[in-house]
C-alpha atoms as a PDB file:
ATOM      1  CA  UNK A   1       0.000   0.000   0.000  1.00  0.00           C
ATOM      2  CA  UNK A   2       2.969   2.024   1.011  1.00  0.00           C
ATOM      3  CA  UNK A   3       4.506   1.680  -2.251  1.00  0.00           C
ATOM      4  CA  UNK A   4       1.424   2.565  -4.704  1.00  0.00           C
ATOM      5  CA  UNK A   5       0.895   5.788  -2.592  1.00  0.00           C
ATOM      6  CA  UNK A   6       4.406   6.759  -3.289  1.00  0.00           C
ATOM      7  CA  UNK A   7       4.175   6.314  -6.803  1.00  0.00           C
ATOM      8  CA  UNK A   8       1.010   7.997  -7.067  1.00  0.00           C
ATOM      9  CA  UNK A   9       2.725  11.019  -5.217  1.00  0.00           C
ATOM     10  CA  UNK A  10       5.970  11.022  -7.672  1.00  0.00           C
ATOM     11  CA  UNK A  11       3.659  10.672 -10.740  1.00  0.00           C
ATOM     12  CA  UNK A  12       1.762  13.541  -9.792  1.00  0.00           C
ATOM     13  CA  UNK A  13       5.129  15.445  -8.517  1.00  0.00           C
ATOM     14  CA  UNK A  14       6.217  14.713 -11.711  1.00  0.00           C
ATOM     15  CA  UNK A  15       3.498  16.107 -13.932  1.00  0.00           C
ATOM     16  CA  UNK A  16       2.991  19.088 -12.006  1.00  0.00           C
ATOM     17  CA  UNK A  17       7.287  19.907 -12.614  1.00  0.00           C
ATOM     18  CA  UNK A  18       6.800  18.845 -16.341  1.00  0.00           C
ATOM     19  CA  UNK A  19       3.629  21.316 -16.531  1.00  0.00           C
ATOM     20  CA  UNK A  20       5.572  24.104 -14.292  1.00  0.00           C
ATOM     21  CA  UNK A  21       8.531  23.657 -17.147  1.00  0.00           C
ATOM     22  CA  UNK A  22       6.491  24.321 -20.303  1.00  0.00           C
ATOM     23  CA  UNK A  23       4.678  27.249 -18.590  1.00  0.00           C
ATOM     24  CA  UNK A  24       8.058  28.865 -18.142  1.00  0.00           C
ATOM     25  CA  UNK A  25       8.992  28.322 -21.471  1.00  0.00           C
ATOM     26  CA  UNK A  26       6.487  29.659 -23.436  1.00  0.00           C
ATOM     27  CA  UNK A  27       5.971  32.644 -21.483  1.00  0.00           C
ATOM     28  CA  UNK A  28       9.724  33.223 -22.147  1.00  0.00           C
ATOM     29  CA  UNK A  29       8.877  32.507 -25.700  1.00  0.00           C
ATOM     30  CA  UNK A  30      11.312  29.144 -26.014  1.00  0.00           C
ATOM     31  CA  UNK A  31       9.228  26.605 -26.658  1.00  0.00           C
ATOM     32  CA  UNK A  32      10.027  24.763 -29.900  1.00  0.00           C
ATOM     33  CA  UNK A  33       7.758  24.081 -32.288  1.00  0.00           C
ATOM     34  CA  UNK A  34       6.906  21.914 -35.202  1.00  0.00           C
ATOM     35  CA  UNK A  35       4.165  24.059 -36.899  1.00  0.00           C
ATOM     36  CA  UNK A  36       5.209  25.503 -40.171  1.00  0.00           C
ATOM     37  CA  UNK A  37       5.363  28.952 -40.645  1.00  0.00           C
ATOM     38  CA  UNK A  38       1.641  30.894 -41.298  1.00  0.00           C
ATOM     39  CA  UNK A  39       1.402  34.006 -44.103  1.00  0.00           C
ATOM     40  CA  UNK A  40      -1.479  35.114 -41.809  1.00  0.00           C
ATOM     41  CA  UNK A  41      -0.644  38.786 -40.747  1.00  0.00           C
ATOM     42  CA  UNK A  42       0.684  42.060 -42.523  1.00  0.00           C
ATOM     43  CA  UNK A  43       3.354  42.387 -44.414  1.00  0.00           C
ATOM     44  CA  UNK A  44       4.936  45.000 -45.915  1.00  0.00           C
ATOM     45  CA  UNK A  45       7.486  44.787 -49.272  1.00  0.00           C
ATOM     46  CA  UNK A  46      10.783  45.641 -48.781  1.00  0.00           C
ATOM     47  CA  UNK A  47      12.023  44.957 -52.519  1.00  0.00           C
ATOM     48  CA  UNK A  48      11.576  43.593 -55.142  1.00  0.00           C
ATOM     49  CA  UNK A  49      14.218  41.418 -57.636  1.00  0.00           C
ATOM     50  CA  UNK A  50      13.596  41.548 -61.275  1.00  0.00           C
ATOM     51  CA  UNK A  51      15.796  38.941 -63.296  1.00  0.00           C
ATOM     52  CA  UNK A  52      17.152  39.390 -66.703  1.00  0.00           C
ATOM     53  CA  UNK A  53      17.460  36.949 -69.239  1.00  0.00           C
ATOM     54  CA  UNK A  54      21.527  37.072 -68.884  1.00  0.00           C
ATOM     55  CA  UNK A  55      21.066  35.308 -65.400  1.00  0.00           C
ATOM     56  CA  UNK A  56      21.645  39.021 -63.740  1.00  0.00           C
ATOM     57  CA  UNK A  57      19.650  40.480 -61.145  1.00  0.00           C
ATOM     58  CA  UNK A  58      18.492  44.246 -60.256  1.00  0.00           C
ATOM     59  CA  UNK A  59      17.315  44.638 -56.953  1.00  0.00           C
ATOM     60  CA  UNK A  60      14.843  47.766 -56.205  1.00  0.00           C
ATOM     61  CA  UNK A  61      14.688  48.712 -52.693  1.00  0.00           C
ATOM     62  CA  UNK A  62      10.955  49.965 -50.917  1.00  0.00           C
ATOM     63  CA  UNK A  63      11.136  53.135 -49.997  1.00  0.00           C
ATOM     64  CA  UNK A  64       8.757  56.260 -48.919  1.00  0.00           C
ATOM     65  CA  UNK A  65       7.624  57.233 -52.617  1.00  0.00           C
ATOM     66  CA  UNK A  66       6.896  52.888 -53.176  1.00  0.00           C
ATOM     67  CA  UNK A  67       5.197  51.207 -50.882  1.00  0.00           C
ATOM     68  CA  UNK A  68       3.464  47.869 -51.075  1.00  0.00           C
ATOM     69  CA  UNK A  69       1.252  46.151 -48.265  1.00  0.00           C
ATOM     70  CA  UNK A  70      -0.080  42.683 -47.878  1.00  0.00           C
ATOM     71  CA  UNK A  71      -2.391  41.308 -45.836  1.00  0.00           C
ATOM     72  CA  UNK A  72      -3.658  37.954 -45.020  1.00  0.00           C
ATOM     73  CA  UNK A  73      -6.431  36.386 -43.208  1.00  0.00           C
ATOM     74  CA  UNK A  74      -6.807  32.292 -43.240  1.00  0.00           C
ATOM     75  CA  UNK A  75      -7.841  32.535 -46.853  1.00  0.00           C
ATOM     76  CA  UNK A  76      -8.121  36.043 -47.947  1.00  0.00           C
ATOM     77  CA  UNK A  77      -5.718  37.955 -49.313  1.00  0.00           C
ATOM     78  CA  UNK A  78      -5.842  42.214 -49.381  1.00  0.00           C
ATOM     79  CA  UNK A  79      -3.156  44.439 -50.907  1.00  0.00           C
ATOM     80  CA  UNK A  80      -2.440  47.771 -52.219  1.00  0.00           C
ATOM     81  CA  UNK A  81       0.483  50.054 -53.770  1.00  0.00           C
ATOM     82  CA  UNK A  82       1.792  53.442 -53.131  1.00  0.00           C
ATOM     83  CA  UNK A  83       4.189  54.905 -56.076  1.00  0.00           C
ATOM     84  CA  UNK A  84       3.799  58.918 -55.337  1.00  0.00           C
ATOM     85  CA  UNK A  85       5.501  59.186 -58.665  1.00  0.00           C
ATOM     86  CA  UNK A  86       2.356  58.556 -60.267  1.00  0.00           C
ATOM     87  CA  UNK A  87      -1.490  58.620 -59.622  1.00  0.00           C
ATOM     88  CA  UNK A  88      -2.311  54.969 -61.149  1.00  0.00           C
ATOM     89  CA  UNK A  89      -3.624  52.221 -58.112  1.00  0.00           C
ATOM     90  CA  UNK A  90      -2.710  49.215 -57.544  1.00  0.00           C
ATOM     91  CA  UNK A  91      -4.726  46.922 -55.246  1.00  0.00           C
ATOM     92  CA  UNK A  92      -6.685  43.719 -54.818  1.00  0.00           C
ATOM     93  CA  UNK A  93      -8.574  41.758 -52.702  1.00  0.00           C
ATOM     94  CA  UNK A  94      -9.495  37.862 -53.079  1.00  0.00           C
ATOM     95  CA  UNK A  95      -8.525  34.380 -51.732  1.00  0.00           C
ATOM     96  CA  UNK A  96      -4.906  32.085 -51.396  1.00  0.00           C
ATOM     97  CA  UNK A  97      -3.705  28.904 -50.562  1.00  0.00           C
ATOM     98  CA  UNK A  98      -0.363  27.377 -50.126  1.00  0.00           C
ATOM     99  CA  UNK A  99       0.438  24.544 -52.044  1.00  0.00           C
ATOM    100  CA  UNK A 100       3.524  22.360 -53.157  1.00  0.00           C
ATOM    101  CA  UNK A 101       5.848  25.454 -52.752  1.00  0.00           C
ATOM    102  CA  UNK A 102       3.467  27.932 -54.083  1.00  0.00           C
ATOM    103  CA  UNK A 103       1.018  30.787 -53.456  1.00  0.00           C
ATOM    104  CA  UNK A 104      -1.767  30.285 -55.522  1.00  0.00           C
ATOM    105  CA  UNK A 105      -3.957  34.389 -54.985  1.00  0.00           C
ATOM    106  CA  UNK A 106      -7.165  34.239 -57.086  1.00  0.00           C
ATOM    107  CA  UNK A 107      -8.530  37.803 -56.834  1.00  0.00           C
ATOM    108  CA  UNK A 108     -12.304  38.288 -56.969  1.00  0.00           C
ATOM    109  CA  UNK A 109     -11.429  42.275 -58.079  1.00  0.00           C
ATOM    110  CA  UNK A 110      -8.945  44.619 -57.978  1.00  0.00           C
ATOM    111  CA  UNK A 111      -7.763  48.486 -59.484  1.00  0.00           C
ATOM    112  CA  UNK A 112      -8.240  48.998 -63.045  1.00  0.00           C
ATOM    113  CA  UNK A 113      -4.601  48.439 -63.771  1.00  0.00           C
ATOM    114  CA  UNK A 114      -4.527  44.774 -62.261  1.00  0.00           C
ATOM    115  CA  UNK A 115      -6.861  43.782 -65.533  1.00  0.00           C
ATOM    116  CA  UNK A 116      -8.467  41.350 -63.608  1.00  0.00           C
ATOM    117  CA  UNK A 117     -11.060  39.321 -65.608  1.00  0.00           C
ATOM    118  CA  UNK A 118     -12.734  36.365 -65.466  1.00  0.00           C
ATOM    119  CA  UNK A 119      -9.828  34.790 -67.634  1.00  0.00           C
ATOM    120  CA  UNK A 120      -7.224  36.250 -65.496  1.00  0.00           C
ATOM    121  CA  UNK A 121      -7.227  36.476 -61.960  1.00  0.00           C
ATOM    122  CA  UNK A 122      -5.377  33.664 -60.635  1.00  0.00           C
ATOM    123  CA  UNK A 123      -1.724  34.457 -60.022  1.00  0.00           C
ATOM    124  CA  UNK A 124       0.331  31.919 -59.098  1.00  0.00           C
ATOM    125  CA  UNK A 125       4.029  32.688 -56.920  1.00  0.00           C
ATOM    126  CA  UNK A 126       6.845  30.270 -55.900  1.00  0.00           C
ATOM    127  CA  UNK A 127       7.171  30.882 -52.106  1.00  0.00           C
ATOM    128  CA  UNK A 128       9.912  30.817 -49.605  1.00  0.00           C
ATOM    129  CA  UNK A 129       8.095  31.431 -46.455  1.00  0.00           C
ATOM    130  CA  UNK A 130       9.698  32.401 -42.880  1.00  0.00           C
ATOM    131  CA  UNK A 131       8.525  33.383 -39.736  1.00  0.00           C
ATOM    132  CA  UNK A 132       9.100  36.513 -40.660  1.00  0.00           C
ATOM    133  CA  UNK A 133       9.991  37.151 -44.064  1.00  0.00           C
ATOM    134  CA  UNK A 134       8.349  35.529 -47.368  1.00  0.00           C
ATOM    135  CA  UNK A 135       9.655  35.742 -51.086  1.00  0.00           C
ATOM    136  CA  UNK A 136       6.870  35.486 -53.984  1.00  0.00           C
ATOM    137  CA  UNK A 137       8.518  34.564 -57.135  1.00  0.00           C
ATOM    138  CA  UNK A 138       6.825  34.914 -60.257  1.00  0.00           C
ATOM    139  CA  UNK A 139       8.480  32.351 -62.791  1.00  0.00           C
ATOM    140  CA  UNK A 140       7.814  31.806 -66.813  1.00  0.00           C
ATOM    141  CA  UNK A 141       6.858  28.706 -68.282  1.00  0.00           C
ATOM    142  CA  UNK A 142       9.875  27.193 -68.200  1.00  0.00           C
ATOM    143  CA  UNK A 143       9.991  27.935 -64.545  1.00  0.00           C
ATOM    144  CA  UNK A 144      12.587  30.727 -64.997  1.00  0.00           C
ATOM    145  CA  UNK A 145      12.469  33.448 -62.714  1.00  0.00           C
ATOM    146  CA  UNK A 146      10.702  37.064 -63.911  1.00  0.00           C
ATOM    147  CA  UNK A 147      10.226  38.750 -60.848  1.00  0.00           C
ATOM    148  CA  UNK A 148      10.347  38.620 -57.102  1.00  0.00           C
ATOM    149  CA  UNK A 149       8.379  40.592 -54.314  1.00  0.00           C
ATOM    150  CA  UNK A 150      10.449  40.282 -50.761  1.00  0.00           C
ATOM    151  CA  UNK A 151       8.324  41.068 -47.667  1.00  0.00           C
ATOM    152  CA  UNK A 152       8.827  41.457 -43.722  1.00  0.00           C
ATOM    153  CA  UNK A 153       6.237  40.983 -41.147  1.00  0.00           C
ATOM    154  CA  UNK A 154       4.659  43.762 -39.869  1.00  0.00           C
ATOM    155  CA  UNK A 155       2.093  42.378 -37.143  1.00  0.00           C
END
């Protein structure tokens, strides 16, 4: 009797410790993780990589005069585009998924210079996604790289 009251008492001691130790840890934001990264939040652009047929790359960095925001919910995606240099807009709003390495954004309606149509509103972006930075790489159909849009985590 003795001895199934004292393991009863070090079971419990030991699940209240092992409890106790994961509290700690995630309020000191160390607990480790296996879920994948989530494009949920804000983002903001800060540049963007166009690639040139020679295998060269320019890089254009965001600045106050170009700005680009992105937002995402669990399957809706919102974004517009600031270039004080001229008065077109740029925005769109629709839904996205993430599959096999890609961001697939099929926008219900955007600004007049998106041309969105009926025939053309799915855009589809290879992704390298971080906790805190993601990469949207629009590639040609022999999956060589046209453009790139690199983006931080704002919220």
């Amino acid at each position: 009797m003795k001895s199934l009251l004292l393991l009863l008492i070090s079971t419990s001691l030991f699940i209240s410790c092992k409890n106790n130790t994961e509290t700690v840890s995630k309020k000191n934001n160390m607990e480790v993780t296996d879920k994948p990264p989530s494009l949920e939040g804000t983002w903001e652009i800060v540049s963007y990589l166009n690639y040139r047929q020679d295998g060269s790359v320019d890089t254009i960095k965001s600045s106050a005069t170009t700005k680009q925001i992105k937002m995402y919910s669990g399957t809706k995606v919102m974004w517009n585009r600031l270039r004080t240099s001229d008065s077109v807009e740029w925005f769109g709003y629709g839904d996205y998924k993430i599959e096999d390495g890609q961001l697939i954004e099929v926008l219900e309606y955007g600004s007049r210079s998106m041309n969105i149509t009926e025939n053309s509103n799915e855009f589809i972006f290879d992704i390298i996604l971080e906790d805190n930075t993601f990469t949207q790489i629009q590639m040609d159909s022999e999956r060589h790289p046209i453009f790139a849009e690199n983006y931080r985590r704002l919220e």
